[in-house]
PDB file of N, CA and C in Angstrom:
ATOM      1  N   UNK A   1      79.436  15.857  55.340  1.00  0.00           N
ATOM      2  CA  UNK A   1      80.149  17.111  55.510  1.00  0.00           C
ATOM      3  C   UNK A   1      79.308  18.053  56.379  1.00  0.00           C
ATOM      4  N   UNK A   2      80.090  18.493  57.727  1.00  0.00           N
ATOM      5  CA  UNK A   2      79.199  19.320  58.335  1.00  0.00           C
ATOM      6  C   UNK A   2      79.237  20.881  57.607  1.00  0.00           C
ATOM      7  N   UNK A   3      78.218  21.227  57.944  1.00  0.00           N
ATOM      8  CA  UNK A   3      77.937  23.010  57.418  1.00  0.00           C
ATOM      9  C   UNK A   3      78.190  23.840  58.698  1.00  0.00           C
ATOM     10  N   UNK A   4      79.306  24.669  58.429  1.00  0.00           N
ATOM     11  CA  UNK A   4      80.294  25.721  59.747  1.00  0.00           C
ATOM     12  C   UNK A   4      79.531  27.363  59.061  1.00  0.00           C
ATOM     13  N   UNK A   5      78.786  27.452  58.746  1.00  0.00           N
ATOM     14  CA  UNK A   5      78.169  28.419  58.655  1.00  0.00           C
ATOM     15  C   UNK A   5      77.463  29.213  59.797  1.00  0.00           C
ATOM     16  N   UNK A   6      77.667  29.913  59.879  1.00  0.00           N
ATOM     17  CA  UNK A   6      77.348  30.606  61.259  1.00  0.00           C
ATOM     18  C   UNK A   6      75.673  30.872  60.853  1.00  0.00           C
ATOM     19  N   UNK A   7      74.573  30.773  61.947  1.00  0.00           N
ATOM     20  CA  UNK A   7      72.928  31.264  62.205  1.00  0.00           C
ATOM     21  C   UNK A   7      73.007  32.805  61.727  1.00  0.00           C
ATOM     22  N   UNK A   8      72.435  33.139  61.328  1.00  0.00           N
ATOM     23  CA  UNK A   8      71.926  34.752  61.543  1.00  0.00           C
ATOM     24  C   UNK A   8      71.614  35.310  62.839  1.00  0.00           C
ATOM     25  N   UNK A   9      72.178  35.918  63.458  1.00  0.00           N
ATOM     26  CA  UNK A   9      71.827  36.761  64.896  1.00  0.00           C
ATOM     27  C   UNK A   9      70.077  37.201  64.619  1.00  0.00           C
ATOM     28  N   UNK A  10      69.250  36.587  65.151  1.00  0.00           N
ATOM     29  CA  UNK A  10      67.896  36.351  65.664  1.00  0.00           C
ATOM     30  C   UNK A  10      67.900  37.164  66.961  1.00  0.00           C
ATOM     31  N   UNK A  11      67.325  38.434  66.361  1.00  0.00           N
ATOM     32  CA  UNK A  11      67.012  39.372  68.093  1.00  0.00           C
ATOM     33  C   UNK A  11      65.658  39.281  67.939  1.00  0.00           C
ATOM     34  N   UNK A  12      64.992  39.131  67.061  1.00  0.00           N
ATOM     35  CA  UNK A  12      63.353  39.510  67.278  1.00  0.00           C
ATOM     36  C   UNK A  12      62.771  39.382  68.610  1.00  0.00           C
ATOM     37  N   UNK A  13      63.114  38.188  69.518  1.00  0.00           N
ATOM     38  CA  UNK A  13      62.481  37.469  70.444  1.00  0.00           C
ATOM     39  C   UNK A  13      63.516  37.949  71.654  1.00  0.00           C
ATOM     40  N   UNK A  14      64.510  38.510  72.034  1.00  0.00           N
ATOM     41  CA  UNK A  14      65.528  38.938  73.091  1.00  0.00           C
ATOM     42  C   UNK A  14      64.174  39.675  73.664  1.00  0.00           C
ATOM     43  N   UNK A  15      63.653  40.890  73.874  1.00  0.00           N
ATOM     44  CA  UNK A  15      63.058  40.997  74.664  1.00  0.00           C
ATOM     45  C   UNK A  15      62.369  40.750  75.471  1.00  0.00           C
ATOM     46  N   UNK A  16      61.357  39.889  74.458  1.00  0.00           N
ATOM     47  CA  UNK A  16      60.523  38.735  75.356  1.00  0.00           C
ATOM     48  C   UNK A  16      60.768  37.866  76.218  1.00  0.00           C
ATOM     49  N   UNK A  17      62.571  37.029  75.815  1.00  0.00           N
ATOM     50  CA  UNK A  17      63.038  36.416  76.445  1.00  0.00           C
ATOM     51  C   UNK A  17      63.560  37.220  77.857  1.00  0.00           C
ATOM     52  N   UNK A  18      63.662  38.099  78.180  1.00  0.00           N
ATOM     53  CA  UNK A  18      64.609  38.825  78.655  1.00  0.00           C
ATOM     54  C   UNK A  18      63.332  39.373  80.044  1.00  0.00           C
ATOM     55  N   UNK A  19      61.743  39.698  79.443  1.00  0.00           N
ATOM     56  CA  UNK A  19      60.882  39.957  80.378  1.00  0.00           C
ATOM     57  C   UNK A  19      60.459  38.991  80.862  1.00  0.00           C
ATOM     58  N   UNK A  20      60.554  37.570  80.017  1.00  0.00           N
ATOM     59  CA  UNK A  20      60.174  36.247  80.773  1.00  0.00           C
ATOM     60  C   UNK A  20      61.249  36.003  81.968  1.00  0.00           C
ATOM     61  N   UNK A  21      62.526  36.030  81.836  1.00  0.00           N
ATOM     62  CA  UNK A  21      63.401  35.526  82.866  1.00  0.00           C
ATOM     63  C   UNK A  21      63.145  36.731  83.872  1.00  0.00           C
ATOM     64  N   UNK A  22      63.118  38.201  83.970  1.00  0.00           N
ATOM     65  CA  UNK A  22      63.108  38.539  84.830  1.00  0.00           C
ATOM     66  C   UNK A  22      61.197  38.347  85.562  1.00  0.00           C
ATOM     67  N   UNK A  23      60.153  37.967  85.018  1.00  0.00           N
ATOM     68  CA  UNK A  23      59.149  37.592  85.757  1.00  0.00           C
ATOM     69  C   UNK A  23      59.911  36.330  86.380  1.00  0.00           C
ATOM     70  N   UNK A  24      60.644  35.652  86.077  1.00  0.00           N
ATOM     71  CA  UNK A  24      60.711  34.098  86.691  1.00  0.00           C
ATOM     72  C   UNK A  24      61.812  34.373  88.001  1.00  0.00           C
ATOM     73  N   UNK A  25      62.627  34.922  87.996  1.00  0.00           N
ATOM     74  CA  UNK A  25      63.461  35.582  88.907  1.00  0.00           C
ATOM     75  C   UNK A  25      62.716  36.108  89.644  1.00  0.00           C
ATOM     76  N   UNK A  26      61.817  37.324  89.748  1.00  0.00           N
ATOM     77  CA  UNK A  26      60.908  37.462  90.348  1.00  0.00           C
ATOM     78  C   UNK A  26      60.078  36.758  91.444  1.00  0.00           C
ATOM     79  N   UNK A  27      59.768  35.606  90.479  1.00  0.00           N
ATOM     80  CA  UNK A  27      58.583  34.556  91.253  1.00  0.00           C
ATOM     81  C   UNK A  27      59.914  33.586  92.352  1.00  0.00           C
ATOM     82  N   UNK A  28      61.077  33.522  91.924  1.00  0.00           N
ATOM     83  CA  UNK A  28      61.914  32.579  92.776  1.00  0.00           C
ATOM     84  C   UNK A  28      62.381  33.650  93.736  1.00  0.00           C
ATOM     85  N   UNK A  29      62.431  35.040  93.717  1.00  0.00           N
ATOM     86  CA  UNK A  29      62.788  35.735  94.971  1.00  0.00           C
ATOM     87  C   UNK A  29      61.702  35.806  95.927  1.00  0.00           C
ATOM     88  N   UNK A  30      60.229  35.709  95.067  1.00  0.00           N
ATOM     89  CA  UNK A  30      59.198  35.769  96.123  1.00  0.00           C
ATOM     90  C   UNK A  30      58.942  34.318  96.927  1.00  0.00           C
ATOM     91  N   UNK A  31      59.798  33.133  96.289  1.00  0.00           N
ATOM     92  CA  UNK A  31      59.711  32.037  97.070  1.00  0.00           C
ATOM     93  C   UNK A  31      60.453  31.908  98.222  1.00  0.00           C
ATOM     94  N   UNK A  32      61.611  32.447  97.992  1.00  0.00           N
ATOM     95  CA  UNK A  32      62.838  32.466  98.855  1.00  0.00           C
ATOM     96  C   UNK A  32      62.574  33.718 100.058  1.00  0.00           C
ATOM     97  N   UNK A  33      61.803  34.328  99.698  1.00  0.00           N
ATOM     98  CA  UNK A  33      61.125  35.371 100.937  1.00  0.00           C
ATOM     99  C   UNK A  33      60.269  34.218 101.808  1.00  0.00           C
ATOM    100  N   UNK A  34      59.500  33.806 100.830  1.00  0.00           N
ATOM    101  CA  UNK A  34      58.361  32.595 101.877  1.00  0.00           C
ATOM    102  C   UNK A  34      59.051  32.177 102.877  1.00  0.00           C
ATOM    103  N   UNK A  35      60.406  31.202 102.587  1.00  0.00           N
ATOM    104  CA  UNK A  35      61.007  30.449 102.851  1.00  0.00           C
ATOM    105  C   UNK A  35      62.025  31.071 104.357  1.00  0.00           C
ATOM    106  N   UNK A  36      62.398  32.270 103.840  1.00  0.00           N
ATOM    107  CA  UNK A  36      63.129  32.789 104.818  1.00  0.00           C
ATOM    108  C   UNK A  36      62.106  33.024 106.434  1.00  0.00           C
ATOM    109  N   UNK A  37      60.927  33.438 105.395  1.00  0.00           N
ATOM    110  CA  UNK A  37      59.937  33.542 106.828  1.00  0.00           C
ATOM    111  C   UNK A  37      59.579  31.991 107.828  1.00  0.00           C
ATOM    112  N   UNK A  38      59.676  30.998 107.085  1.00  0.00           N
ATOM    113  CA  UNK A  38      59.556  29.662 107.806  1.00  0.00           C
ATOM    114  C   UNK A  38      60.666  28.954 108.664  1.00  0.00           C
ATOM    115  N   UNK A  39      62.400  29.863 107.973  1.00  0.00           N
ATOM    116  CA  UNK A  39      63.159  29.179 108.540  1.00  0.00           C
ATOM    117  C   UNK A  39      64.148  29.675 109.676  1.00  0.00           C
ATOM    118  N   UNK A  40      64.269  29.031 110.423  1.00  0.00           N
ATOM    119  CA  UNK A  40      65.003  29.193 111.761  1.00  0.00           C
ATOM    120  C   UNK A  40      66.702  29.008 111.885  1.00  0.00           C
ATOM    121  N   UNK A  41      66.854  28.680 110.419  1.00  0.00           N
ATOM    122  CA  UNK A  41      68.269  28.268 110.478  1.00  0.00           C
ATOM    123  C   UNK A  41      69.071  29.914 110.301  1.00  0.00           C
ATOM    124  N   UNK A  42      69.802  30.683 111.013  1.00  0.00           N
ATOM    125  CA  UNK A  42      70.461  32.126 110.399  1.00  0.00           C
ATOM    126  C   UNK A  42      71.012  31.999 109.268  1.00  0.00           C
ATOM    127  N   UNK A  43      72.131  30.777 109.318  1.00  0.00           N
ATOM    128  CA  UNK A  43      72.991  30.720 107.703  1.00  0.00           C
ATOM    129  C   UNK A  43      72.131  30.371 106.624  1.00  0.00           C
ATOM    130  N   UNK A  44      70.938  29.766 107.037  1.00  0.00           N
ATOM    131  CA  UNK A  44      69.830  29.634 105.234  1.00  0.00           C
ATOM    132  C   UNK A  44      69.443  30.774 104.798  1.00  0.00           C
ATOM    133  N   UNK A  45      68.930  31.546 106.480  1.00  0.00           N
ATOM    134  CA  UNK A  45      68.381  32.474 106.003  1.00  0.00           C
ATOM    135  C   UNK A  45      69.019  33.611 105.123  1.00  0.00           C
ATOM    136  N   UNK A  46      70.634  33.893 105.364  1.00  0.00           N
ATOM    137  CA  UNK A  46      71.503  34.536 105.329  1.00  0.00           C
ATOM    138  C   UNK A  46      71.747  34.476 103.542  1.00  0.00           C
ATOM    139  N   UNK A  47      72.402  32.925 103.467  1.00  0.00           N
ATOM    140  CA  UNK A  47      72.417  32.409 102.232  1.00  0.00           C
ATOM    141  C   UNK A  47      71.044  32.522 100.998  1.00  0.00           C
ATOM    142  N   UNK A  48      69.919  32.615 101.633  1.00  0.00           N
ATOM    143  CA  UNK A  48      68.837  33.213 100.717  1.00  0.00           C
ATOM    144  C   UNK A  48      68.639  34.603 100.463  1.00  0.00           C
ATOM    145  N   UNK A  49      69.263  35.124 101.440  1.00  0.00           N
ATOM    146  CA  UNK A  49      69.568  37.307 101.317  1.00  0.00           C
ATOM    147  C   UNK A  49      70.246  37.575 100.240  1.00  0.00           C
ATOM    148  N   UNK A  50      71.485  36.702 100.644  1.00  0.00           N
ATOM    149  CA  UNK A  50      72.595  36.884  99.773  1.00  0.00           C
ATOM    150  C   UNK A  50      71.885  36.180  98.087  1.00  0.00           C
ATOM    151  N   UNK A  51      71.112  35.441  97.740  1.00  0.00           N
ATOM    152  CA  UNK A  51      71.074  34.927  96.411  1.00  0.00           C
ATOM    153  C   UNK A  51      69.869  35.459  95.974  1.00  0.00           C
ATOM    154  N   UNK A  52      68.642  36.041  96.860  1.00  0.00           N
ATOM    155  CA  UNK A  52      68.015  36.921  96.248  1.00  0.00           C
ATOM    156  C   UNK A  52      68.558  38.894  95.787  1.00  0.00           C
ATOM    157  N   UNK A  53      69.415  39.230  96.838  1.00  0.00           N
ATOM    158  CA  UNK A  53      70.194  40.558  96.137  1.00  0.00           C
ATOM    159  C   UNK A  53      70.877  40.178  94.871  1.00  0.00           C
ATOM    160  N   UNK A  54      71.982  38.762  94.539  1.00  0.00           N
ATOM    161  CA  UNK A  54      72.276  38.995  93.434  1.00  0.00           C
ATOM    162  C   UNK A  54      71.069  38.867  92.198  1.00  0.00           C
ATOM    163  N   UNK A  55      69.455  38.082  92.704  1.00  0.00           N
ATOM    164  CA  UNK A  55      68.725  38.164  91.750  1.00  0.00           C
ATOM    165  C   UNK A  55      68.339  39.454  91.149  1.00  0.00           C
ATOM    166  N   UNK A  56      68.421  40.791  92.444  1.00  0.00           N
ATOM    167  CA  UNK A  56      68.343  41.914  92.247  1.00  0.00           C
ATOM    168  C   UNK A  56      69.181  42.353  91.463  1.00  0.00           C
ATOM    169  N   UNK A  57      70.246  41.905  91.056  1.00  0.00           N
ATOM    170  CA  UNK A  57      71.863  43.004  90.455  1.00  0.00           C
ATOM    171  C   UNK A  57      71.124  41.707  89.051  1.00  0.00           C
ATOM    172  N   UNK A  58      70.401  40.738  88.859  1.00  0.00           N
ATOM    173  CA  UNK A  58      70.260  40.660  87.084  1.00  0.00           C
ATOM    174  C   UNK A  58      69.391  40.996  87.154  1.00  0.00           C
ATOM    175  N   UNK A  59      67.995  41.399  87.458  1.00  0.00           N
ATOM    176  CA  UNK A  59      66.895  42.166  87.093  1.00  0.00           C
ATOM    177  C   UNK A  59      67.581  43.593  86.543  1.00  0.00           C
ATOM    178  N   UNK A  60      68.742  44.203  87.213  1.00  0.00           N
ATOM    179  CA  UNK A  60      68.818  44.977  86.512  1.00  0.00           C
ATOM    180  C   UNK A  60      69.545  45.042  85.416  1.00  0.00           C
ATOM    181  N   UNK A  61      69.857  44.238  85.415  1.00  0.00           N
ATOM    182  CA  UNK A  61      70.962  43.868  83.963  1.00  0.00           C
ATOM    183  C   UNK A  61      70.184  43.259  83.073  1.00  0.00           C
ATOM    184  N   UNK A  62      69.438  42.637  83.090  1.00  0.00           N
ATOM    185  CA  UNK A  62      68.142  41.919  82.209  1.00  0.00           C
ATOM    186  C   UNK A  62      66.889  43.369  81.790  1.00  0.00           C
ATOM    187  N   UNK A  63      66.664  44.250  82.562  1.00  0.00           N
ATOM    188  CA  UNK A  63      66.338  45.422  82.258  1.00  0.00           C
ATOM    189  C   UNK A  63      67.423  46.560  81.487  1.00  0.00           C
ATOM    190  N   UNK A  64      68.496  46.712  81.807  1.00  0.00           N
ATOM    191  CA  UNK A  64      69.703  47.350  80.831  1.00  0.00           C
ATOM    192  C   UNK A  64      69.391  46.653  79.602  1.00  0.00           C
ATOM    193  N   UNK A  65      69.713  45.366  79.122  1.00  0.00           N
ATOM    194  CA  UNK A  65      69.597  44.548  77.959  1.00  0.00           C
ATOM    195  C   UNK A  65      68.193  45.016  77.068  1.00  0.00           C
ATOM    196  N   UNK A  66      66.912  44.699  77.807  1.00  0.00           N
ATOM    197  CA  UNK A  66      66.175  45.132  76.858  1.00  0.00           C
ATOM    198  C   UNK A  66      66.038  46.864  76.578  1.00  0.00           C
ATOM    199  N   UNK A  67      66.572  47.755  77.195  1.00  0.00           N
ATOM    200  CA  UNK A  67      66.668  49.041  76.966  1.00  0.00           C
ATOM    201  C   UNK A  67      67.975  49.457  75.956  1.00  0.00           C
ATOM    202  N   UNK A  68      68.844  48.176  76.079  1.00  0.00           N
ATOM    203  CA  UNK A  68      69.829  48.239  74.772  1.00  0.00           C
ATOM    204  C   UNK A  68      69.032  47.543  73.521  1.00  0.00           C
ATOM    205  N   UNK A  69      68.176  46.531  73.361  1.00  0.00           N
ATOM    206  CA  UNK A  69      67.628  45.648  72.697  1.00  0.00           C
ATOM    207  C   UNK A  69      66.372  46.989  72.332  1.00  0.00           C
ATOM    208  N   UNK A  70      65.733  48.134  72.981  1.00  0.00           N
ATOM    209  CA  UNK A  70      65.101  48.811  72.492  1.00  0.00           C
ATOM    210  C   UNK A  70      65.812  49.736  71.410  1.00  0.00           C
ATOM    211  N   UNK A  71      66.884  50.076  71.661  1.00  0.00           N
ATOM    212  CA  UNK A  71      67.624  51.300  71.036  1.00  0.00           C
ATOM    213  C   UNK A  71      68.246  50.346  70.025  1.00  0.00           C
ATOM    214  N   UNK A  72      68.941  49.109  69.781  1.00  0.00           N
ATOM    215  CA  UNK A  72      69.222  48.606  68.491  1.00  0.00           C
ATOM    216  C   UNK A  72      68.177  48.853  67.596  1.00  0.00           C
ATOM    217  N   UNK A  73      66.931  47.923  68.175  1.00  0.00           N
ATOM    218  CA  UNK A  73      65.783  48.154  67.298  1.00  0.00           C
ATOM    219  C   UNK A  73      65.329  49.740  66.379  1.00  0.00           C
ATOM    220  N   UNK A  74      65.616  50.479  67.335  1.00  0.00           N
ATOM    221  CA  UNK A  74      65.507  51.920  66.708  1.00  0.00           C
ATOM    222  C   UNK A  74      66.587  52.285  65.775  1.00  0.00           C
ATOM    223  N   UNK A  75      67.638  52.219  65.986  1.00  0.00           N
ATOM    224  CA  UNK A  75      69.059  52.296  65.232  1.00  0.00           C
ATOM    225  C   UNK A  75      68.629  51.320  63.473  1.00  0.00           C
ATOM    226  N   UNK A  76      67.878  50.133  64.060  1.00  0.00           N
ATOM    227  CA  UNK A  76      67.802  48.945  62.643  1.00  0.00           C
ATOM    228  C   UNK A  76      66.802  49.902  61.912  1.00  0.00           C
ATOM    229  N   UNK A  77      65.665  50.047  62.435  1.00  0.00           N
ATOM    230  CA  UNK A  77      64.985  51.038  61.731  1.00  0.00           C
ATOM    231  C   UNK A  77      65.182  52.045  60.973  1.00  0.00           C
ATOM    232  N   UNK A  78      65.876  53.169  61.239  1.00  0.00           N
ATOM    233  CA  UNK A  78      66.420  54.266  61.340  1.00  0.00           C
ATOM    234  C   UNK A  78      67.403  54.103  59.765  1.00  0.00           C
ATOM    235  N   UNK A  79      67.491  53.031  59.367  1.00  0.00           N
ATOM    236  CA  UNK A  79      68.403  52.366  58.071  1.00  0.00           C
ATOM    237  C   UNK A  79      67.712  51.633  57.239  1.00  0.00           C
ATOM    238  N   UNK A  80      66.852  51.358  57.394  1.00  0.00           N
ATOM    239  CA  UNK A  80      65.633  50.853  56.609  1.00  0.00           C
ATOM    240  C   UNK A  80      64.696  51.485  55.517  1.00  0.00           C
TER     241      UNK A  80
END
């Protein structure tokens, strides 16, 4: 018999997770800069503009999250 019990929502670790992906995003926009500087093709280069700005639009959404993930935390407190 399987167990349909739902996990407990586990935030402890969302932040951490949340500053790890945006360092790693980070390190793949600074690759894709390298890259743009080596390549001669316009549409790679173009196509790497375009996929490092959207890395830009989740850094900031990965920064929103933990500034919501700060203020839950305060709110959980705040009832304690």
């Amino acid at each position: 018999m399987t167990n349909n019990t739902p996990k407990p929502d586990d935030r402890s670790d969302n932040v951490e997770k949340l500053q790890s992906m945006i360092f790693h995003t980070i390190q793949n926009m600074e690759e894709a800069e390298k890259s743009i500087a080596s390549s001669s093709d316009d549409e790679q280069r173009r196509q790497i503009e375009e996929k490092n700005e959207r890395r830009r639009e989740s850094i900031e959404s990965f920064r929103s999250e933990i500034k919501d993930e700060a203020h839950a935390g305060e709110s959980e407190n705040q009832f304690e």
